[in-house]
C-alpha atoms as a PDB file:
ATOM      1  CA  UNK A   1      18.840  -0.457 -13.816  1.00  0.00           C
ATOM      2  CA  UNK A   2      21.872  -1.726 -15.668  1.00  0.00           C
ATOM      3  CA  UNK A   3      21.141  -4.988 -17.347  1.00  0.00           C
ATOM      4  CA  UNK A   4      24.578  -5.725 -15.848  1.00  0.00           C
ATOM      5  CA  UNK A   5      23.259  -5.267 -12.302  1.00  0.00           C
ATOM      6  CA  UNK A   6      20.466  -7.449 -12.893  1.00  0.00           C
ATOM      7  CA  UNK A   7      22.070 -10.606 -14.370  1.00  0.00           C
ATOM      8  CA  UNK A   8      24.852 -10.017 -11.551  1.00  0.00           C
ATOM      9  CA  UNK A   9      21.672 -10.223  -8.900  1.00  0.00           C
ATOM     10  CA  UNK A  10      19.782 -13.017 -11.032  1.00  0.00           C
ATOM     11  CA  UNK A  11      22.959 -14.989 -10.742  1.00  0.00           C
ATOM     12  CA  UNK A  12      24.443 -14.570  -7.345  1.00  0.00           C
ATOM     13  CA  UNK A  13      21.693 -13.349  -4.974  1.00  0.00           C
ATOM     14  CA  UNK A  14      21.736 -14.773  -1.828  1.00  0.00           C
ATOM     15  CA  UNK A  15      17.486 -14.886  -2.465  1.00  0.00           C
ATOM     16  CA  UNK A  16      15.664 -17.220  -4.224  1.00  0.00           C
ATOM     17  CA  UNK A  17      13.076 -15.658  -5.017  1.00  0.00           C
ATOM     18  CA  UNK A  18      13.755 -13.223  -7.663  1.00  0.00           C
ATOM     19  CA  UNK A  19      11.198 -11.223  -9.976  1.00  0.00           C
ATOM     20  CA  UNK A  20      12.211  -8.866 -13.553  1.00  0.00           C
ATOM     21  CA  UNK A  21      10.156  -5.991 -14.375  1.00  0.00           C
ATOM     22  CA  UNK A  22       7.482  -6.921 -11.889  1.00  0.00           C
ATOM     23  CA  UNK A  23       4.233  -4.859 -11.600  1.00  0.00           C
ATOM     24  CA  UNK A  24       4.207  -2.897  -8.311  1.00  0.00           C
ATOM     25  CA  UNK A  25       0.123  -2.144  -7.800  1.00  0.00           C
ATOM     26  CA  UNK A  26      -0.632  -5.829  -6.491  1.00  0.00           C
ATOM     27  CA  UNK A  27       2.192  -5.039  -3.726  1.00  0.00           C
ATOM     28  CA  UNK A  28       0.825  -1.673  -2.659  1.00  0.00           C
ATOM     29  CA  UNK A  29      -2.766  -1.175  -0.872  1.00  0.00           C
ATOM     30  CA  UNK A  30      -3.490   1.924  -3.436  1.00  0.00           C
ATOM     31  CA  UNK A  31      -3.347  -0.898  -6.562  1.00  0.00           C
ATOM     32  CA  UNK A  32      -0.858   1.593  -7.950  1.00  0.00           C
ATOM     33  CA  UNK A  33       2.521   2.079  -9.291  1.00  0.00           C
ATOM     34  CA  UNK A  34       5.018   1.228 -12.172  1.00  0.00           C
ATOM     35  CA  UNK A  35       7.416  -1.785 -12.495  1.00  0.00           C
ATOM     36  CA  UNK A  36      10.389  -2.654 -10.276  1.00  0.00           C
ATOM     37  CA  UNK A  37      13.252  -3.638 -11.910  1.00  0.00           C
ATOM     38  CA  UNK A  38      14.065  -6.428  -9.455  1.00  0.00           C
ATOM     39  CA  UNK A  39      11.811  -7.346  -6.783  1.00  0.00           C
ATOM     40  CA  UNK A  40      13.208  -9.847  -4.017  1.00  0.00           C
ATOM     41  CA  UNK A  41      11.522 -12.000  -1.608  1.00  0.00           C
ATOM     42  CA  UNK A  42      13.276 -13.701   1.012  1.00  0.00           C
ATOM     43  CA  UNK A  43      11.742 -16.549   2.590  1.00  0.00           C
ATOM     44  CA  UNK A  44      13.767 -16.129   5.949  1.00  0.00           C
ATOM     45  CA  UNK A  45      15.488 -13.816   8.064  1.00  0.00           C
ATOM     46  CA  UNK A  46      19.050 -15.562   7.428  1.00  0.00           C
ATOM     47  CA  UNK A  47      18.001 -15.094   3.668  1.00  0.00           C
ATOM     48  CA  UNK A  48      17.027 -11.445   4.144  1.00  0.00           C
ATOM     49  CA  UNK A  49      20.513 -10.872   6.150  1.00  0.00           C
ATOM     50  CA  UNK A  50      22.016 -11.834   3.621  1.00  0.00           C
ATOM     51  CA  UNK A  51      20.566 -10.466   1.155  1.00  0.00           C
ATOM     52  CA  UNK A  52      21.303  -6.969   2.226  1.00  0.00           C
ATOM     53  CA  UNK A  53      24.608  -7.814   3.057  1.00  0.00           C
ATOM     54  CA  UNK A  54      24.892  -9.148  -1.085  1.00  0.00           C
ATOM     55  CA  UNK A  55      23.707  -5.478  -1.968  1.00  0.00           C
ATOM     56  CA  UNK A  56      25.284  -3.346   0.190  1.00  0.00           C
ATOM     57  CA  UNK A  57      28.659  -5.689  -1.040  1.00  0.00           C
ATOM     58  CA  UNK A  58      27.676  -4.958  -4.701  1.00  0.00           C
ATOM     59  CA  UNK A  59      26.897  -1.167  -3.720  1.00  0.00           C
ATOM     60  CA  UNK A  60      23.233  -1.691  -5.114  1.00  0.00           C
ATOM     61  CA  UNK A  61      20.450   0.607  -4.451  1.00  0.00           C
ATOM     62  CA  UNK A  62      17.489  -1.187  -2.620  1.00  0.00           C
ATOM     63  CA  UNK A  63      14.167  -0.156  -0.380  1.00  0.00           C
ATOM     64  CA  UNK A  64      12.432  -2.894   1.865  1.00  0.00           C
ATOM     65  CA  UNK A  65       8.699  -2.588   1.687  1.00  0.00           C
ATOM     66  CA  UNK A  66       5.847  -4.787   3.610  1.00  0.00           C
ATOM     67  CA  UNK A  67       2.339  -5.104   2.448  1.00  0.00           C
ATOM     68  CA  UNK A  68       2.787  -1.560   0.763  1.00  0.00           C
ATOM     69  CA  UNK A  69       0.129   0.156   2.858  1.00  0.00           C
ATOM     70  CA  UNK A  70       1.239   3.240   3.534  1.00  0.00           C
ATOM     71  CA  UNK A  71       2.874   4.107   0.050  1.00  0.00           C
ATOM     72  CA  UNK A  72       2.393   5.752  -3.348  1.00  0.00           C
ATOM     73  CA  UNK A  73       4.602   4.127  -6.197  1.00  0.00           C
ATOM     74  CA  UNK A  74       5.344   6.268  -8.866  1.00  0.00           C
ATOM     75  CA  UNK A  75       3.877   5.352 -12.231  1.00  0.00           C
ATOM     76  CA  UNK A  76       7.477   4.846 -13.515  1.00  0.00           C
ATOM     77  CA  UNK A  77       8.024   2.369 -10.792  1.00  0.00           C
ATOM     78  CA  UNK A  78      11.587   1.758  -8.728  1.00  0.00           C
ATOM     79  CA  UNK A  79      14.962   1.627 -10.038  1.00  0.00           C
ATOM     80  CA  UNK A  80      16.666   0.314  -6.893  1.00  0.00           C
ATOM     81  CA  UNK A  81      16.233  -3.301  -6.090  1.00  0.00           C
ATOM     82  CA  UNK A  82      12.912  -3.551  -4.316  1.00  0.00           C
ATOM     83  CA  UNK A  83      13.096  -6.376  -1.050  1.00  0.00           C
ATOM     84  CA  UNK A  84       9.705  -7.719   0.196  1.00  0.00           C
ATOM     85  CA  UNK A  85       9.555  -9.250   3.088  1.00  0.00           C
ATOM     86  CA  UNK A  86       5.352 -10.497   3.546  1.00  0.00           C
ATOM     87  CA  UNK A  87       6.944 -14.193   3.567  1.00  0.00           C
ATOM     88  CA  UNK A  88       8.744 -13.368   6.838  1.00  0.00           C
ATOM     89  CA  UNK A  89       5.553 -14.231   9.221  1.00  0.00           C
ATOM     90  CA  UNK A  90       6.616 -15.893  11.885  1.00  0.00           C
ATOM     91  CA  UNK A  91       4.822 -15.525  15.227  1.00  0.00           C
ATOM     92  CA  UNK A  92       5.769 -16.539  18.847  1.00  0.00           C
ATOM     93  CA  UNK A  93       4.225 -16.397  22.182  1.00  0.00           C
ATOM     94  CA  UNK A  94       5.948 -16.774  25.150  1.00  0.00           C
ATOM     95  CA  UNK A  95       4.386 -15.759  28.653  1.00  0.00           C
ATOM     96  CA  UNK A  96       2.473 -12.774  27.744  1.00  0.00           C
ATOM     97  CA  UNK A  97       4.888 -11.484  25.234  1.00  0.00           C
ATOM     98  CA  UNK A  98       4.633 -12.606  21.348  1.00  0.00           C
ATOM     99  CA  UNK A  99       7.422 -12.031  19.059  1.00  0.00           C
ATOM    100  CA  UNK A 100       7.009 -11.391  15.458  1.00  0.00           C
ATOM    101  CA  UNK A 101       8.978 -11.712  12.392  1.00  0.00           C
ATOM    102  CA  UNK A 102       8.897  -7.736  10.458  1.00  0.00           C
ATOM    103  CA  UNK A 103       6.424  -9.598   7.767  1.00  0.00           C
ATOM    104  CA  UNK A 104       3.601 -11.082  10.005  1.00  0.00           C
ATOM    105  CA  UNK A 105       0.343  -9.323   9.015  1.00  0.00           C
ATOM    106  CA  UNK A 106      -1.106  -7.220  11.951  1.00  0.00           C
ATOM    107  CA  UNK A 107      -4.619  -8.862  11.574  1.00  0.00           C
ATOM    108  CA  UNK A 108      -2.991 -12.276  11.947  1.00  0.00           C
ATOM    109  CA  UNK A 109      -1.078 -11.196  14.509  1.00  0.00           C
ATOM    110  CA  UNK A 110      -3.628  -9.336  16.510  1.00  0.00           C
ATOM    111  CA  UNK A 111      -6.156 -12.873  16.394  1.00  0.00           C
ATOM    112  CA  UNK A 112      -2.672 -14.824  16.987  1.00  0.00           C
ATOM    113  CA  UNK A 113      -2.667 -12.800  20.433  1.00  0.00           C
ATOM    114  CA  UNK A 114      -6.532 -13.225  21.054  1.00  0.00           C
ATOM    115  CA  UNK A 115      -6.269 -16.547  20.908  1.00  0.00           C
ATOM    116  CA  UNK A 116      -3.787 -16.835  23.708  1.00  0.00           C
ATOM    117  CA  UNK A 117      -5.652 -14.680  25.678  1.00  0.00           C
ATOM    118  CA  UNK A 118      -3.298 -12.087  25.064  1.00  0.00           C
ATOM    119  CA  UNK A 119      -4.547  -8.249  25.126  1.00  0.00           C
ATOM    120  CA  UNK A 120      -3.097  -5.221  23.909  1.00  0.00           C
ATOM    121  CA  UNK A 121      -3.496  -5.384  20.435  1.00  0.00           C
ATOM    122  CA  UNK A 122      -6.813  -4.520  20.066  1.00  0.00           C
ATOM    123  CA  UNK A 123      -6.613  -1.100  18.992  1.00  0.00           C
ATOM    124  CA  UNK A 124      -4.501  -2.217  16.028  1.00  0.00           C
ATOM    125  CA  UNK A 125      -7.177  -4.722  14.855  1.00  0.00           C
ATOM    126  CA  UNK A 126      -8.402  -4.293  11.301  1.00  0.00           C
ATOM    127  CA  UNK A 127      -5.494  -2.322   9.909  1.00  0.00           C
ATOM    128  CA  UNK A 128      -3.493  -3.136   7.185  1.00  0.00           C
ATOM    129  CA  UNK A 129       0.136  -3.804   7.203  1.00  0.00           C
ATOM    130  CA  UNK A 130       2.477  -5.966   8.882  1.00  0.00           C
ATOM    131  CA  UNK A 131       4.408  -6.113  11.907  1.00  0.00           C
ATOM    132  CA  UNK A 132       7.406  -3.993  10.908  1.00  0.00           C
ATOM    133  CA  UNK A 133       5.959  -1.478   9.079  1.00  0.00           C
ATOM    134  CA  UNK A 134       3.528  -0.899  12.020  1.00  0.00           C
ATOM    135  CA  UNK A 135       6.649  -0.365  14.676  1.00  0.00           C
ATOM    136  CA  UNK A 136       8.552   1.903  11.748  1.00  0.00           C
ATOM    137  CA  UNK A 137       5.571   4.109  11.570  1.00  0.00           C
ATOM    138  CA  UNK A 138       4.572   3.794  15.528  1.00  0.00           C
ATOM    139  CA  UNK A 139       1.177   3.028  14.231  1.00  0.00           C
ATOM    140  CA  UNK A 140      -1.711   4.530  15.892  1.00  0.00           C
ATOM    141  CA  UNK A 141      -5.420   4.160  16.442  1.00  0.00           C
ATOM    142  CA  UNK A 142      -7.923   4.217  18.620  1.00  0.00           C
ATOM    143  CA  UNK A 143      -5.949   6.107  20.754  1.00  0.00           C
ATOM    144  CA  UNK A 144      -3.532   3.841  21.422  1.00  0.00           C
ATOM    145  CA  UNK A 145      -0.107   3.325  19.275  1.00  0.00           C
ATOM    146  CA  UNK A 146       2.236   0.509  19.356  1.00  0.00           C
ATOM    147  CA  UNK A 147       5.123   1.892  21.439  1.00  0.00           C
ATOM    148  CA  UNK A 148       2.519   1.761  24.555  1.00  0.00           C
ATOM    149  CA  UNK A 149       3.466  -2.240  23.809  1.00  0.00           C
ATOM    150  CA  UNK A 150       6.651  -2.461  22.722  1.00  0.00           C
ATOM    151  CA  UNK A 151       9.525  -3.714  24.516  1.00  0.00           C
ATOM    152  CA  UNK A 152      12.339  -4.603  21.754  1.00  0.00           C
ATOM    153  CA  UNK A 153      13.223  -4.640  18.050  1.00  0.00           C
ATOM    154  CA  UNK A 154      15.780  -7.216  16.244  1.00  0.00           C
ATOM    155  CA  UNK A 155      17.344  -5.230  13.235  1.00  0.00           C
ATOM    156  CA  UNK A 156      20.413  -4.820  11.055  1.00  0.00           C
ATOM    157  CA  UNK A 157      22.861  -2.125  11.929  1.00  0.00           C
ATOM    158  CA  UNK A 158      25.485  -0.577   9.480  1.00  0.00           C
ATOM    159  CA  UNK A 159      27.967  -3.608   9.950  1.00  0.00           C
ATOM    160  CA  UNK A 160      25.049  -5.882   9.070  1.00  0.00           C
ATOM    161  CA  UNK A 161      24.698  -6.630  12.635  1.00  0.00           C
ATOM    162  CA  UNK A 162      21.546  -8.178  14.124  1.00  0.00           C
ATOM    163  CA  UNK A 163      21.102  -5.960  17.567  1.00  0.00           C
ATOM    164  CA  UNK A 164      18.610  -5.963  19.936  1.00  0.00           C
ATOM    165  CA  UNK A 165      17.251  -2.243  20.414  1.00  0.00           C
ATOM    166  CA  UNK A 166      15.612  -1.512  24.115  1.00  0.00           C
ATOM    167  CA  UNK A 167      12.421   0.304  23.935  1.00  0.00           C
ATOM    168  CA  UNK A 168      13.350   3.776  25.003  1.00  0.00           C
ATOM    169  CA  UNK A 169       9.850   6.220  25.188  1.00  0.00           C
ATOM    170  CA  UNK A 170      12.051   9.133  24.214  1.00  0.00           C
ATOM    171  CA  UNK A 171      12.732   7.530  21.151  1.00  0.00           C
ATOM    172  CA  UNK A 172       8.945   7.668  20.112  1.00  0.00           C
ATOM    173  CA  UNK A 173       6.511  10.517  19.396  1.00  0.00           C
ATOM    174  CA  UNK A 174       3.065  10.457  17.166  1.00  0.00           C
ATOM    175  CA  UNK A 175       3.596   8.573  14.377  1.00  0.00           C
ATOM    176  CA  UNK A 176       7.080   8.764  14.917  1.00  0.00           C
ATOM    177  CA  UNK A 177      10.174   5.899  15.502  1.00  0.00           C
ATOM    178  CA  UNK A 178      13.747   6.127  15.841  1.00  0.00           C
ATOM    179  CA  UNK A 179      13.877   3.444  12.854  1.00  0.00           C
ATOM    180  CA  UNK A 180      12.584   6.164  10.125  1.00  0.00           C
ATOM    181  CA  UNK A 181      16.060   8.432  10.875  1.00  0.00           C
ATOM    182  CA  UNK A 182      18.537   5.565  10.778  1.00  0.00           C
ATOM    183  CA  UNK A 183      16.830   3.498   8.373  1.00  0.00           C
ATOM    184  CA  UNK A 184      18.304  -0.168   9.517  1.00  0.00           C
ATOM    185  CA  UNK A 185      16.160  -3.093   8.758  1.00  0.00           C
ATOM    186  CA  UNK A 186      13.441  -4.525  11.096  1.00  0.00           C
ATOM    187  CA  UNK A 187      14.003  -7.778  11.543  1.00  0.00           C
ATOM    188  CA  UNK A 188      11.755  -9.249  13.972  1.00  0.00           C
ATOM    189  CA  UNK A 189       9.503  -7.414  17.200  1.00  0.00           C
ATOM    190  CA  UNK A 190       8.775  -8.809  20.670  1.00  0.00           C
ATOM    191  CA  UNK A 191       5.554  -7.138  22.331  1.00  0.00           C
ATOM    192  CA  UNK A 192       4.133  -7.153  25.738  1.00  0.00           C
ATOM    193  CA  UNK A 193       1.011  -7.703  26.444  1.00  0.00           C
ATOM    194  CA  UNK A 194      -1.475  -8.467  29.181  1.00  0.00           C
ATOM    195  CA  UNK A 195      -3.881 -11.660  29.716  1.00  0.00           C
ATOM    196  CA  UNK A 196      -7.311 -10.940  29.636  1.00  0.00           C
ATOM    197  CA  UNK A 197     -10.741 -12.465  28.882  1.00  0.00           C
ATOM    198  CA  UNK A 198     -10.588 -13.902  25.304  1.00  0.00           C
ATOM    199  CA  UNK A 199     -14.190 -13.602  24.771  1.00  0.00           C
ATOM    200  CA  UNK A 200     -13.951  -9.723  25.634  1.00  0.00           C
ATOM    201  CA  UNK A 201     -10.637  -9.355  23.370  1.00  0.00           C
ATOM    202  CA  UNK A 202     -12.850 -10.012  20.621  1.00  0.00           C
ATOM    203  CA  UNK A 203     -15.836  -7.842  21.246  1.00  0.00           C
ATOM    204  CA  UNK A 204     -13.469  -5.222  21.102  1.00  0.00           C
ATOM    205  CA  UNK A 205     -11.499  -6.224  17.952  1.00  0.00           C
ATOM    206  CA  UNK A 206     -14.944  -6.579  16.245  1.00  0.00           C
ATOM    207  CA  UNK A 207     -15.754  -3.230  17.447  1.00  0.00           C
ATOM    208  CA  UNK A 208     -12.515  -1.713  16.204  1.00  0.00           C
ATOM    209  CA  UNK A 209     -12.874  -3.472  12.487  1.00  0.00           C
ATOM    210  CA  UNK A 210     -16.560  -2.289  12.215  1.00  0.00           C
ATOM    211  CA  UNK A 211     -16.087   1.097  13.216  1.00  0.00           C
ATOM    212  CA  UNK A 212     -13.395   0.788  10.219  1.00  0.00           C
ATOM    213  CA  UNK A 213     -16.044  -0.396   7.256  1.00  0.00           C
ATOM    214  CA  UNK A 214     -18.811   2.139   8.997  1.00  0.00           C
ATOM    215  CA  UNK A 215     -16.210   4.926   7.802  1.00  0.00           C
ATOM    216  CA  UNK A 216     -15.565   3.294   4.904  1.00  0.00           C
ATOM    217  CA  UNK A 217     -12.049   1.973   4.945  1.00  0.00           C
ATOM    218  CA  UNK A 218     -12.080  -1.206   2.791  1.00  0.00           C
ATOM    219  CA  UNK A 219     -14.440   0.194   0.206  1.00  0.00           C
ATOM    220  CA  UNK A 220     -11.910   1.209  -2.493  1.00  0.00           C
ATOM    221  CA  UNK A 221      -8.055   0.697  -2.809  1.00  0.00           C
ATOM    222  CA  UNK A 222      -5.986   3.340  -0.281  1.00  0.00           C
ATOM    223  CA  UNK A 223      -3.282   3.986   2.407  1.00  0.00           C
ATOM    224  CA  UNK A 224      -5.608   4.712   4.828  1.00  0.00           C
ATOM    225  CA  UNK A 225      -5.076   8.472   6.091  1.00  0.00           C
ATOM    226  CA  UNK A 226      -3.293  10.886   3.408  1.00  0.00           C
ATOM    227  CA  UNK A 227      -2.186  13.171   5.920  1.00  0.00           C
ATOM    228  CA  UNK A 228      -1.162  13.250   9.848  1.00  0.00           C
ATOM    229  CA  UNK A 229      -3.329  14.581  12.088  1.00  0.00           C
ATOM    230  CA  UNK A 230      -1.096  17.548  14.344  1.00  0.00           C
ATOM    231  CA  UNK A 231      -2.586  18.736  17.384  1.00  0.00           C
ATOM    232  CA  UNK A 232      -1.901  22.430  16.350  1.00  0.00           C
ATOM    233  CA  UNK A 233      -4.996  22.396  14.625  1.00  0.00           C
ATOM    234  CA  UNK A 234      -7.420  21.758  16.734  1.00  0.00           C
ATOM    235  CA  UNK A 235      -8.975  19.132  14.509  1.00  0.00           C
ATOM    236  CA  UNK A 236      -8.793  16.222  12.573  1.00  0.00           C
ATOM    237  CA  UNK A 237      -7.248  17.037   9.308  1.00  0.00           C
ATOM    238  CA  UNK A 238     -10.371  15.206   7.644  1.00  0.00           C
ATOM    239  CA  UNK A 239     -12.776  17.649   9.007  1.00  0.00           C
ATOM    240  CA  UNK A 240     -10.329  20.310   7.987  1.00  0.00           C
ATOM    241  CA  UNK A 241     -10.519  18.656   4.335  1.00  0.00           C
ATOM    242  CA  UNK A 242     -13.974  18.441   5.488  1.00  0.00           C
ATOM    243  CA  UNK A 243     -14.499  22.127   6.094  1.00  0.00           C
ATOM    244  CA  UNK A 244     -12.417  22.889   2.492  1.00  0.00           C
ATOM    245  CA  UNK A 245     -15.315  21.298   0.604  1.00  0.00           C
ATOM    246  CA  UNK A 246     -12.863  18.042  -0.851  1.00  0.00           C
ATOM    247  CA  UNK A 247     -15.048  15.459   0.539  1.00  0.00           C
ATOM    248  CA  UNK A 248     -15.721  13.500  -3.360  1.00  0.00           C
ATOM    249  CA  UNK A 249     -13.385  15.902  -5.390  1.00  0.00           C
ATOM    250  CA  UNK A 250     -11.674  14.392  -8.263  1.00  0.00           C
ATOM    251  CA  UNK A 251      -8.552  13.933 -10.656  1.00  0.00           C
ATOM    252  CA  UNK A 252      -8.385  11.186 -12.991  1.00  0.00           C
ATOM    253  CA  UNK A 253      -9.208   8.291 -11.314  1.00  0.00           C
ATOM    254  CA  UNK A 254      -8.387   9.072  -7.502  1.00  0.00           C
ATOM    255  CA  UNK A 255     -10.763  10.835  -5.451  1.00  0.00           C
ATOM    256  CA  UNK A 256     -10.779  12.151  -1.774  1.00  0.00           C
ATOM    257  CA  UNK A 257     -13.426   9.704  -0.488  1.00  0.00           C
ATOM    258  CA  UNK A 258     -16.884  10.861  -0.213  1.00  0.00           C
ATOM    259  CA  UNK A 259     -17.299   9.407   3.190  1.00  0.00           C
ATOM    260  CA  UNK A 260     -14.326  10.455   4.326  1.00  0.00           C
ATOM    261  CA  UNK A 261     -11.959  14.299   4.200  1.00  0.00           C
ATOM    262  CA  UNK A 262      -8.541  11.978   4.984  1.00  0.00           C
ATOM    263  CA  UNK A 263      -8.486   8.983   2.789  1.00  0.00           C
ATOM    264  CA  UNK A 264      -8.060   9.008  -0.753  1.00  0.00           C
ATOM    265  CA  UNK A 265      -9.191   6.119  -3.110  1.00  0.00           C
ATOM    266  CA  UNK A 266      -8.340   4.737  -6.055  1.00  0.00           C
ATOM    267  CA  UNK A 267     -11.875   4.513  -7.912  1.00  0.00           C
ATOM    268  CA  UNK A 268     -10.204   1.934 -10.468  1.00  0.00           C
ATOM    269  CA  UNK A 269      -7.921   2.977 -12.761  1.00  0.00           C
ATOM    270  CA  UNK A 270      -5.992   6.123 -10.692  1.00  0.00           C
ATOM    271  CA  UNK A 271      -2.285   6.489 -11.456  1.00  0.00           C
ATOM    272  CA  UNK A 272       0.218   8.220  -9.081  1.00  0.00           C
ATOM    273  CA  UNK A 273      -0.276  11.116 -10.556  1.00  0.00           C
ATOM    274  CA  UNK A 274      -3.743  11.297 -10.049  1.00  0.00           C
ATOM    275  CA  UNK A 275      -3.357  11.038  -6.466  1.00  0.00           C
ATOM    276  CA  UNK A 276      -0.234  13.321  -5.680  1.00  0.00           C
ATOM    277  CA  UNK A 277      -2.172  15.780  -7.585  1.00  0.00           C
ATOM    278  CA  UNK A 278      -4.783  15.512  -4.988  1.00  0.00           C
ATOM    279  CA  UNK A 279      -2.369  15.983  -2.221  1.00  0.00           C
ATOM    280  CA  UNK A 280      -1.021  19.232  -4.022  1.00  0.00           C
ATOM    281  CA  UNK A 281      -4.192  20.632  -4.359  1.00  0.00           C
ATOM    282  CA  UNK A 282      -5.459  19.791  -0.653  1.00  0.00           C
ATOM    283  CA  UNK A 283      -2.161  21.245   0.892  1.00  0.00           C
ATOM    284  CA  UNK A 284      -2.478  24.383  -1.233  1.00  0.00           C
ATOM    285  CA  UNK A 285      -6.211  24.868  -0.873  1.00  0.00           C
ATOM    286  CA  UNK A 286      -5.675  24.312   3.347  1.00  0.00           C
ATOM    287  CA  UNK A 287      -2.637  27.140   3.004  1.00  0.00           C
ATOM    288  CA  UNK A 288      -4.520  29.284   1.230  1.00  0.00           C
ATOM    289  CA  UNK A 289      -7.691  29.296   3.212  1.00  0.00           C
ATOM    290  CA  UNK A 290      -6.500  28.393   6.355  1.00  0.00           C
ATOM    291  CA  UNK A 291      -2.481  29.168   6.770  1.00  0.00           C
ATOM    292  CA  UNK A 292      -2.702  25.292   7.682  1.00  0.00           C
ATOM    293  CA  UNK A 293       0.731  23.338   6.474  1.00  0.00           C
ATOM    294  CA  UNK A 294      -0.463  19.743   5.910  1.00  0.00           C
ATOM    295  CA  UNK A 295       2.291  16.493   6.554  1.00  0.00           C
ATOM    296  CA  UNK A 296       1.698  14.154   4.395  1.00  0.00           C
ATOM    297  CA  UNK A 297       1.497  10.589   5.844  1.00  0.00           C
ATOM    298  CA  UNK A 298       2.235   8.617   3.423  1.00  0.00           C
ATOM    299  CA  UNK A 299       5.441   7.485   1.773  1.00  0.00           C
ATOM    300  CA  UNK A 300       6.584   8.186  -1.639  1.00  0.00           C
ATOM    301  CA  UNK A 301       8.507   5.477  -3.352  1.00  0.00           C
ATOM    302  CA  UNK A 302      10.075   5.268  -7.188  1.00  0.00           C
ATOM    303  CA  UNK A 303      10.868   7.387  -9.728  1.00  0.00           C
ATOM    304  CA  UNK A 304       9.664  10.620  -8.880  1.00  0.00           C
ATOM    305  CA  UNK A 305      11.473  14.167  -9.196  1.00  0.00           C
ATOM    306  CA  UNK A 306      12.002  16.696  -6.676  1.00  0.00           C
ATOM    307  CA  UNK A 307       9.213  19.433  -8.262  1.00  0.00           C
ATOM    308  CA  UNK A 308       6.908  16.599  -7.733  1.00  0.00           C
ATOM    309  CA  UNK A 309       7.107  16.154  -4.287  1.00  0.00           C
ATOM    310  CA  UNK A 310       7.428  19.534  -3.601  1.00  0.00           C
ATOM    311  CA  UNK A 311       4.048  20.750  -1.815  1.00  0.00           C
ATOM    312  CA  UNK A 312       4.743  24.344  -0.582  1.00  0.00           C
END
């Protein structure tokens, strides 16, 4: 980025918060990835409006990430202004409904709930992420994803807008939300839920995290599951990665975990590289011996070229 660009944002940003050349891997699950050139953290929503509206002004490039959880940052890190929003965490309970700001952890969120008797969250328990990131994707576990709970997302529109969207179920598919195609902000979610025994709402939280450590989840640094499951196949894409012998292969310093065909780890010192060359070779090896087409899951953010992320 233009050194131009960056005093211009170090000396008229609407946010406060303002980092240089900042490291990427503590902001991504994986522990990977390159510098950003300017990383932003707004402490509000106000001070997130506006601080889209100050880029989009300025005609400056710029991604908004959460906790980085489901993302692989290039070893040359991010050009475009980078906008964090983990500080925006503010949770709300009204009736049996509790509204979230895009940047409230799920965990938090899911105990938040628990403690007001509040079920429906459950399933959720135990992954990683926030609030926002979780609607984006339509997370789901457990059998159970979060448009079976939603009922209305705050974000930005075009005219930097804030506009209440109506939960619509044609709008949602696996792993799917109308927010990935027009790419407006999240600002904040509302969520219904149902009141229930509180004492039970745990038992099944606890379940839900320990069947995640059992498989191994928390062991090493990852995104959780490298690829999306598709129906099509008949199985889970780890036992097809399973079946392909990849359970503890190799590159560098990423491996596809030993306990488990669908997540990759980071065994310390893995670069980006490392792990997209995993990817390649698990998408060609499933082609080759089994005409399978694997989606990857997980986002791809930074400097990376087009040959890269090609996987045919």
């Amino acid at each position: 980025m233009p050194d131009k660009i960056k005093k211009l944002i170090s000396q008229n940003s609407p946010c406060k918060t303002i980092k240089l050349n900042e490291p990427m891997a503590p902001y991504s699950s994986f522990k990977i990835g390159g510098p950003a050139d300017i990383l932003l953290i707004p402490n509000s929503i106000l001070e997130l409006t506006k601080t889209i509206d100050f880029l989009k002004l300025q005609h400056i490039p710029f991604v908004i990430i959460g906790s980085g959880t489901n993302l692989l940052i290039s070893d040359y890190g991010i050009r475009e202004v980078v906008v964090l929003t983990t500080s925006l965490n503010r949770i709300q309970i009204t009736n049996n409904e509790i509204t979230a700001e895009c940047g409230a952890q799920v965990k938090r969120l899911c105990e938040t709930a628990q403690a007001h008797s509040l079920s429906g969250l459950e399933f959720i328990y135990g992954m990683p992420g926030t609030i926002g990131g979780a609607v984006w994707m339509n997370a789901r576990c457990y059998g159970s994803e979060i448009a079976d709970i939603l009922k209305n997302v705050h974000y930005l529109d075009q005219k930097q807008n804030e506009v209440e969207y109506i939960f619509n179920a044609k709008d949602f598919s696996y792993k799917k939300s109308p927010f990935q195609k027009s790419l407006q902000p999240i600002l904040k979610v509302t969520l219904r839920l149902k009141e229930d025994d509180k004492i039970k709402i745990n038992q099944i939280m606890q379940e839900n995290i320990e069947d995640r450590e059992k498989k191994g989840h928390f062991k090493f640094p990852s995104a959780g599951s490298i690829f999306k499951n598709n129906r099509d196949f008949k199985i889970p894409t780890g036992k097809i990665l399973d079946e392909l012998g990849l359970r503890g292969f190799t590159m560098g310093d990423a491996q596809i975990a030993p306990y488990h065909g669908n997540i990759f780890i980071n065994l310390g010192h893995a670069k980006a590289m490392d792990v997209l060359n995993l990817i390649k070779h698990a998408t060609q090896l499933a082609f080759h011996k089994k005409q399978i087409h694997l989606e990857p899951e997980i986002c791809f953010l930074g400097e990376w070229n087009k040959n890269e992320l090609n996987f045919s």
